[in-house]
Protein backbone atom coordinates (compact mmCIF):
# COMPACT_ATOMS: atom_id res chain seq x y z
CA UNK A 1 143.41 -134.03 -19.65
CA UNK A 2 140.64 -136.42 -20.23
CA UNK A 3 138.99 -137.62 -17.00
CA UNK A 4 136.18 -139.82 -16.13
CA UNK A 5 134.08 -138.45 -13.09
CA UNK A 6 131.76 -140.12 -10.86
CA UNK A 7 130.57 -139.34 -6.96
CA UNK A 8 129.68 -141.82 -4.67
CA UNK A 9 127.42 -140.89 -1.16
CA UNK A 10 128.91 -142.50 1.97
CA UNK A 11 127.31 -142.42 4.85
CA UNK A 12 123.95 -140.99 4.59
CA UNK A 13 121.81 -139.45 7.08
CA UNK A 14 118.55 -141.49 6.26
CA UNK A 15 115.05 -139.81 6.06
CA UNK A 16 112.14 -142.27 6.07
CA UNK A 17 108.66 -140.94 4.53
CA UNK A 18 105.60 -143.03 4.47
CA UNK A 19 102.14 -141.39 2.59
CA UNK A 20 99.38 -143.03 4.36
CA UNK A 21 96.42 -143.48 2.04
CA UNK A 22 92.93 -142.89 3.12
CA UNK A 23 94.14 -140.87 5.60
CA UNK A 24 91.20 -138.46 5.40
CA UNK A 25 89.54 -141.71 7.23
CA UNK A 26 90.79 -141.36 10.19
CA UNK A 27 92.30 -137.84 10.20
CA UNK A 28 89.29 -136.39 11.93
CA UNK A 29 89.35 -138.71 14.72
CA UNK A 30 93.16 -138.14 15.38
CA UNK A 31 92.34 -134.30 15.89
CA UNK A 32 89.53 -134.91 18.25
CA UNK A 33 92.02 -137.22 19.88
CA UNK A 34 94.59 -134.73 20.23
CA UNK A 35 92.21 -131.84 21.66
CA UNK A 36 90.58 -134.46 23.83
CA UNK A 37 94.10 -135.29 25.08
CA UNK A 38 94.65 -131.19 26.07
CA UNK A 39 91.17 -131.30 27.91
CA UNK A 40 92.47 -134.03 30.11
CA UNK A 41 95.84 -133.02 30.36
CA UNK A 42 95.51 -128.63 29.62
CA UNK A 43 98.74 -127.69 31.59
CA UNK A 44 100.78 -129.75 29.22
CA UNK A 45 105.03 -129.89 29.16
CA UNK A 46 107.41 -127.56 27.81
CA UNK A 47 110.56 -129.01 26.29
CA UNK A 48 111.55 -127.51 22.53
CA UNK A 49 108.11 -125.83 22.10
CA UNK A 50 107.88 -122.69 22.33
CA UNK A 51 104.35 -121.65 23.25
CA UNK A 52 101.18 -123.64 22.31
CA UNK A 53 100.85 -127.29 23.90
CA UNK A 54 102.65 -130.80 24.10
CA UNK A 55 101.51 -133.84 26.19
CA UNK A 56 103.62 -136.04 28.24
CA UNK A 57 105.07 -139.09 26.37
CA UNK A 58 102.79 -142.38 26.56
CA UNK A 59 104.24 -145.38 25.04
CA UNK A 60 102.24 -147.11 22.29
CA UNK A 61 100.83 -150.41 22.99
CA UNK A 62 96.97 -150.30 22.92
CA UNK A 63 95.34 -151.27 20.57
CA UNK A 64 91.88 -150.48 21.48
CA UNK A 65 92.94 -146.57 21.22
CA UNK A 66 93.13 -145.69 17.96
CA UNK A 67 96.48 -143.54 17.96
CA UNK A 68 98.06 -146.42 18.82
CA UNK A 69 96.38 -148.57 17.20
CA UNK A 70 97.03 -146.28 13.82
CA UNK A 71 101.08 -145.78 14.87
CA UNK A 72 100.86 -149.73 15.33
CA UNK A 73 99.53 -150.67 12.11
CA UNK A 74 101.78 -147.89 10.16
CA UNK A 75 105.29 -149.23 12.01
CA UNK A 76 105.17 -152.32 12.63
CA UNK A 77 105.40 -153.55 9.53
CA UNK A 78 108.78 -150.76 8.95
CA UNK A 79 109.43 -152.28 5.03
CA UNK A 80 113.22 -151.30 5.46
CA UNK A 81 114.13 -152.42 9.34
CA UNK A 82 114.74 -156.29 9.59
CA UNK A 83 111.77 -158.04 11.22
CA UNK A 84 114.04 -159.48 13.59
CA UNK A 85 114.40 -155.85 15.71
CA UNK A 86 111.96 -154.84 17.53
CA UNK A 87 110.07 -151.58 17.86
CA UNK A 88 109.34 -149.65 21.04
CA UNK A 89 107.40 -146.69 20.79
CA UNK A 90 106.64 -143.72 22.61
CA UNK A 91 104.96 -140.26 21.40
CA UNK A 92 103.32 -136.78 22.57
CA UNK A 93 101.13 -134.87 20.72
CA UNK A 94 101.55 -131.38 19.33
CA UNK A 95 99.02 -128.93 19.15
CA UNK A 96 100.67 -125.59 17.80
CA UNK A 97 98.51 -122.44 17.78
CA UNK A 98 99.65 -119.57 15.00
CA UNK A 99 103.00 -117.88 16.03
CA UNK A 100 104.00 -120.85 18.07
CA UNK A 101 107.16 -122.77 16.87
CA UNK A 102 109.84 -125.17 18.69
CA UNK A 103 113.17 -124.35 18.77
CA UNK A 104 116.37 -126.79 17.77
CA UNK A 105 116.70 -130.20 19.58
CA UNK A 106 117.65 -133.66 18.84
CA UNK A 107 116.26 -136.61 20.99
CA UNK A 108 119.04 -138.69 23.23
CA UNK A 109 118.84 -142.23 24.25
CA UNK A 110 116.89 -143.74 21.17
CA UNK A 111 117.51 -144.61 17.37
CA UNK A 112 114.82 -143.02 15.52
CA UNK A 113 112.24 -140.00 15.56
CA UNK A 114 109.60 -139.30 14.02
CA UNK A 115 106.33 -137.01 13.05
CA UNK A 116 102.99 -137.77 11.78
CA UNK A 117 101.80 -134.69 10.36
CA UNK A 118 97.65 -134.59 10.92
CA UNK A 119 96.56 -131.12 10.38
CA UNK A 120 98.90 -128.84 9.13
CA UNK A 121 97.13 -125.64 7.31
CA UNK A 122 99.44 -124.06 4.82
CA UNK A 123 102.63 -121.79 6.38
CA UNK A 124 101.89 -123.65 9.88
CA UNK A 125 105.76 -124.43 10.12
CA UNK A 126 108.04 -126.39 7.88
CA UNK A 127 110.68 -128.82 9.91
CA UNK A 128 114.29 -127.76 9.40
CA UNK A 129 117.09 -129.95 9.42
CA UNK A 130 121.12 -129.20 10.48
CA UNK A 131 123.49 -131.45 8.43
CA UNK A 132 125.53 -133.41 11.05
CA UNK A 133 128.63 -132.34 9.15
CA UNK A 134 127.65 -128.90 8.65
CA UNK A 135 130.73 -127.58 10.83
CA UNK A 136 133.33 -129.91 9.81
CA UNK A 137 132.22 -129.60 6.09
CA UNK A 138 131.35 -125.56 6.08
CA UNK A 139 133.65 -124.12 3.42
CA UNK A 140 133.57 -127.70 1.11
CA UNK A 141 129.43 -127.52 1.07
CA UNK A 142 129.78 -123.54 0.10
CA UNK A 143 132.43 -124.42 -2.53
CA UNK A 144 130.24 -126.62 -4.63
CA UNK A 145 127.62 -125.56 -7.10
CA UNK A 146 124.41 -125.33 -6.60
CA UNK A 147 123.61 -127.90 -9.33
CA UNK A 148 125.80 -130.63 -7.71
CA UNK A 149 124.19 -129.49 -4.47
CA UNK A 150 120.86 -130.60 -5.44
CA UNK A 151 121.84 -133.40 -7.27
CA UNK A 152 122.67 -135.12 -3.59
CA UNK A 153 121.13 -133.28 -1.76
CA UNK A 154 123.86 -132.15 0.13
CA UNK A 155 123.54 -128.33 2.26
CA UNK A 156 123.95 -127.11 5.78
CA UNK A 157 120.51 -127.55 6.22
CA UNK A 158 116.86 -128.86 4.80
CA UNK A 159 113.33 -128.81 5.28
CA UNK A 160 110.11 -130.81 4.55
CA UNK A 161 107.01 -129.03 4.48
CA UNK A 162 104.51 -130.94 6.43
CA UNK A 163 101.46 -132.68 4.60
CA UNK A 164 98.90 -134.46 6.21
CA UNK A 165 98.33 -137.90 6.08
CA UNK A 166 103.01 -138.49 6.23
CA UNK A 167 105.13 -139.56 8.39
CA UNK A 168 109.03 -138.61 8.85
CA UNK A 169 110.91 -141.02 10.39
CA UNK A 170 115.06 -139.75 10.61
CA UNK A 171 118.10 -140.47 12.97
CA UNK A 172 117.41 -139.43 16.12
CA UNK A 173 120.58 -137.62 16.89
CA UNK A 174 120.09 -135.14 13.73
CA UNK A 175 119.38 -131.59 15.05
CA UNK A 176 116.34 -130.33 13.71
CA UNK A 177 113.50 -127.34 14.17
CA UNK A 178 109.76 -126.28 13.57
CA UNK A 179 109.05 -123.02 12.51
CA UNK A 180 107.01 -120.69 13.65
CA UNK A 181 103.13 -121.50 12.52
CA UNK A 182 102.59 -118.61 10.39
CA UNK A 183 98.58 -119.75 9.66
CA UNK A 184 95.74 -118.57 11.03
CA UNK A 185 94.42 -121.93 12.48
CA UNK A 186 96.17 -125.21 14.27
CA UNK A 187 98.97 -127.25 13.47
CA UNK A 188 98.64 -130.48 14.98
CA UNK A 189 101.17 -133.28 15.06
CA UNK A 190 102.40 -136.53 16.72
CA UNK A 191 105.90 -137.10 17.57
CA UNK A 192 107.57 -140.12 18.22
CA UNK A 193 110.62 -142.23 19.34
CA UNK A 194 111.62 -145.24 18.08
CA UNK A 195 113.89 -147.59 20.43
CA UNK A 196 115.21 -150.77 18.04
CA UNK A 197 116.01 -154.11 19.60
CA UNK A 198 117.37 -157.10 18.52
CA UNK A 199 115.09 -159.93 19.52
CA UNK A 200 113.77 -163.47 18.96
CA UNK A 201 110.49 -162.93 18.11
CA UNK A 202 109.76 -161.10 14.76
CA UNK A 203 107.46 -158.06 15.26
CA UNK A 204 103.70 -157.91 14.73
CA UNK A 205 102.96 -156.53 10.81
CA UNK A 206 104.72 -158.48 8.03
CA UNK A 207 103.34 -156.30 5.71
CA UNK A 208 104.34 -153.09 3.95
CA UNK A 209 103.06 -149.51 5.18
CA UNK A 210 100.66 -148.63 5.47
CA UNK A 211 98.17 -151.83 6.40
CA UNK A 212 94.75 -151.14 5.73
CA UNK A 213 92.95 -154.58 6.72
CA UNK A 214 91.36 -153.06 9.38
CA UNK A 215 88.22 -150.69 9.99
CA UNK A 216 88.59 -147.36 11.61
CA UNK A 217 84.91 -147.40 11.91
CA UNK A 218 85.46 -149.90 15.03
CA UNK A 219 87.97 -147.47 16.75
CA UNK A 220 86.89 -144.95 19.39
């Protein structure tokens, strides 16, 4: 029998990852942010993680502080996301000590999540991702070869190890995990929602990510 074969992804679960450049700029000022943070705020909430310390939300829309002003400048200008939605914000910061981890959650009521990954020492905790069809599709993800497996990416689950400097931006509703920080030293992080609107006004940033008109020297 002589057959032509093709495959064809439908519906994708889409991950967004942005490289910020320079970000050895401003990294060390996002670390004293986030231990500053703990100092003012040292008891902290506990939702997924499982020991070490996360702040309460804060939305992001100051631009004289310069987490917000960096989130600002990296998503406003989202390359993919048509400029007439807008972007609400809101984000904690992570600060996970070695043998801390947080366990599975999604995050209801928004479109998007997302992490910026500022100092992450190596084995500090790759993020883990369920597929969304993973039950429905068990025994048809097992019956395909590895090769074709890889070629789309297609498993019951998958991981990013973190790198400083990127941000992951993915569906909000996909379950996902942080393992346990298996370094001797901090992992530190920013997480974030993303609420989308549609609106009249296009959004500030009509540039690509990241924008780097501006001087971090200024920022406090």
């Amino acid at each position: 029998m002589d057959l032509n074969y093709n495959t064809i992804s439908l519906f994708p679960s889409v991950v967004h990852v942005f490289d910020v450049n320079g970000f050895g700029e401003i990294q060390d000022k996002l670390i004293n942010y986030a231990y500053d943070l703990k100092k003012r705020e040292p008891e902290g909430v506990s939702i997924s993680n499982r020991g070490g310390w996360q702040s309460t939300n804060f939305y992001i829309d100051n631009e004289d502080d310069v987490l917000h002003h960096f989130l600002i400048n990296c998503l406003a200008g989202f390359p993919v996301i048509d400029e007439s939605y807008n972007i609400k914000i809101d984000a904690w910061v992570n600060i996970n000590k070695p043998g801390d981890y947080n366990m599975k959650h999604f995050h209801p009521g928004v479109d998007l999540a997302g992490v910026l990954w500022v100092k992450v020492p190596k084995d500090s905790g790759d993020i883990i991702f369920d597929n969304p069809n993973g039950f429905q599709a068990f025994n048809e993800i097992n019956s395909y070869t590895e090769d074709f497996k890889d070629s789309i990416n297609y498993f019951h689950t998958s991981y990013f190890t973190p790198t400083e400097g990127r941000i992951l931006v993915f569906p909000a509703h996909l379950n996902h995990q942080v393992r346990e920080n298996k370094s001797n030293e901090d992992r530190i992080s920013i997480s974030f929602n993303i609420s989308l609107s549609s609106g009249r006004m296009k959004r500030r940033g009509k540039v690509s990510i990241p924008r780097w008109d501006f001087n971090w020297a200024e920022k406090k």
